[in-house]
Protein backbone atom coordinates (compact mmCIF):
# COMPACT_ATOMS: atom_id res chain seq x y z
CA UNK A 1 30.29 -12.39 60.37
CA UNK A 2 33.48 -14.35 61.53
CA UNK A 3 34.15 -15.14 57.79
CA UNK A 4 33.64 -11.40 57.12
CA UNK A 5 35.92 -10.28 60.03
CA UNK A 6 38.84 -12.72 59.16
CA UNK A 7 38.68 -10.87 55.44
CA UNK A 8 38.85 -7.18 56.86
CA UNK A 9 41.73 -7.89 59.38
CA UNK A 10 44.73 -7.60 56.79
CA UNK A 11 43.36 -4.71 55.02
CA UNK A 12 42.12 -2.97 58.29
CA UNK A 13 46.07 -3.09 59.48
CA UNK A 14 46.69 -1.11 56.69
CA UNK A 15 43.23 0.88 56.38
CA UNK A 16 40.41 2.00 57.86
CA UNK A 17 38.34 0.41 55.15
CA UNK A 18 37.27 -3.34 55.12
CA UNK A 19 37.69 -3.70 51.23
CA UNK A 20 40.35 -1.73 48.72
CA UNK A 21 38.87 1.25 47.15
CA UNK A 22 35.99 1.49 49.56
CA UNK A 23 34.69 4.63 51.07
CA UNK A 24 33.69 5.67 54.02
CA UNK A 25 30.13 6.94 55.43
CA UNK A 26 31.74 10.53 55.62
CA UNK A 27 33.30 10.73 52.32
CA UNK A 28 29.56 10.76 51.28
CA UNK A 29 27.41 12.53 53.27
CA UNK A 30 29.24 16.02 54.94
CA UNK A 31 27.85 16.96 58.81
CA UNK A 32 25.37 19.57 58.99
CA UNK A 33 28.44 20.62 62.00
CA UNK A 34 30.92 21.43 59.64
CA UNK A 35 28.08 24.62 58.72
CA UNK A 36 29.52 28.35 58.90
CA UNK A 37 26.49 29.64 59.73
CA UNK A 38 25.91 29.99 63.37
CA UNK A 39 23.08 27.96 65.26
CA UNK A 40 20.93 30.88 66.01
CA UNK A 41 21.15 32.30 62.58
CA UNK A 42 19.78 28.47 60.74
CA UNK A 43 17.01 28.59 63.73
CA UNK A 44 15.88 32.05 62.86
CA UNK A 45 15.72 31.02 58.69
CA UNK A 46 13.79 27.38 60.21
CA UNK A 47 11.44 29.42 62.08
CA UNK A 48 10.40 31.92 59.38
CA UNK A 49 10.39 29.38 56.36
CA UNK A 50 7.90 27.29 58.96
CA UNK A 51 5.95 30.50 59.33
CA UNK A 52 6.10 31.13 55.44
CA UNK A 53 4.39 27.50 54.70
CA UNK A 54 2.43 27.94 57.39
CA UNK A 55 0.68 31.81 57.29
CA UNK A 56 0.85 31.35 53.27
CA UNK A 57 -0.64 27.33 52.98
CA UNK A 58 2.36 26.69 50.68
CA UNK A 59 3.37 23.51 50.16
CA UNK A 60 6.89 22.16 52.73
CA UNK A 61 8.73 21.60 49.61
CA UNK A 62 9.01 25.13 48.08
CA UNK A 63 11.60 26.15 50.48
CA UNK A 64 13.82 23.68 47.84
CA UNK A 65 12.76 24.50 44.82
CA UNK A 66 14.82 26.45 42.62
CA UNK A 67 12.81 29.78 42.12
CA UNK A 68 12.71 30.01 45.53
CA UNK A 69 16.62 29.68 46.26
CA UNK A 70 17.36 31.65 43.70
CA UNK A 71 14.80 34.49 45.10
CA UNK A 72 15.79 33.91 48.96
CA UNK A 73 19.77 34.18 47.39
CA UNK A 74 18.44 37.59 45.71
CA UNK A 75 17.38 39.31 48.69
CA UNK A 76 20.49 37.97 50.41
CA UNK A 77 22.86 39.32 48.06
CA UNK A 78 20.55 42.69 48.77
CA UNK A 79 20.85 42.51 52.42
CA UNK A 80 24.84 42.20 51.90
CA UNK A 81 25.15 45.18 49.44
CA UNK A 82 22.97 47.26 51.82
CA UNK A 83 25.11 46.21 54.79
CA UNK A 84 23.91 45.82 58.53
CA UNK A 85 23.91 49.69 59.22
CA UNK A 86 21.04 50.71 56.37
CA UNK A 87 17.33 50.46 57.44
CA UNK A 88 15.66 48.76 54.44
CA UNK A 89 12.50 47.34 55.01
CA UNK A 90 11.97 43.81 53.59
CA UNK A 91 8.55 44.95 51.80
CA UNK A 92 10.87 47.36 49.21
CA UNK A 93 12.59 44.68 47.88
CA UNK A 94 9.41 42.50 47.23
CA UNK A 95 8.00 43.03 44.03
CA UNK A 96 4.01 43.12 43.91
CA UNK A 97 1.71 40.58 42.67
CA UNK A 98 0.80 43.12 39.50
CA UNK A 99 4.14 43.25 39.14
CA UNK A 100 4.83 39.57 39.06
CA UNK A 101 2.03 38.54 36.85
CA UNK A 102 3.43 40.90 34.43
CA UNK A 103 6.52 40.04 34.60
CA UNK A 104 5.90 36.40 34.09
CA UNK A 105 4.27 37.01 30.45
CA UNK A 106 7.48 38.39 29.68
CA UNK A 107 9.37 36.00 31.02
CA UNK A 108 7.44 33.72 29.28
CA UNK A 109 8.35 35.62 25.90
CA UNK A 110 11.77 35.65 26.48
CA UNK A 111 11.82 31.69 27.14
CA UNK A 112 9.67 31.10 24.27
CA UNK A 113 12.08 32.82 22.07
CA UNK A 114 14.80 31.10 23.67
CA UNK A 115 13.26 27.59 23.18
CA UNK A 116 12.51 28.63 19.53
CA UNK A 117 15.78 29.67 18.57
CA UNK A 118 17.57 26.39 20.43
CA UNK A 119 14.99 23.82 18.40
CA UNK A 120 15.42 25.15 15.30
């Protein structure tokens, strides 16, 4: 450690890091601080995407996957065009399970096709 310290002390006079060209902790990882969204807001989303895995038996995980995001960011982008003063109720914007099982063939289609056309 001595060894260690007596090969930091020049560069630490003129940085804060021990070797040229290294980074800090911070300019990897950001704080969850630094956040725009208020405290009670996060805790709200924490408590109903507990409930969600919970009530539903879905797996901790799906809150991350990318279907999800992109659905949760759907309803958000709703909820902004809509505003605070309209009363929407969240079950309008949810499609049904008919509705989602037929949409997926077609979704299926269209990404068929897609894959198709990019392979050949």
């Amino acid at each position: 450690m001595a060894k260690h310290k007596r090969s930091c002390h020049a560069s630490l006079t003129s940085s804060s890091s021990c070797s040229d060209g290294q980074l800090s902790v911070t300019q990897y990882f950001t704080s969850s601080k630094s956040s725009n969204v208020p405290k009670g807001i996060k805790d709200k989303i924490k408590l109903a995407c507990t409930e969600f895995t919970a009530l539903d038996c879905r797996a901790f995980e799906l809150v991350t996957g990318e279907g999800f995001l992109k659905m949760a960011q759907s309803i958000f982008d709703a909820g902004r065009y809509f505003s605070h003063l309209s009363n929407i109720n969240v079950k309008e914007l949810i499609p049904s399970p008919i509705t989602i099982s037929r949409n997926i063939d077609r979704l299926y289609e269209e990404k068929k096709v897609d894959l198709l056309n990019l392979c050949s």
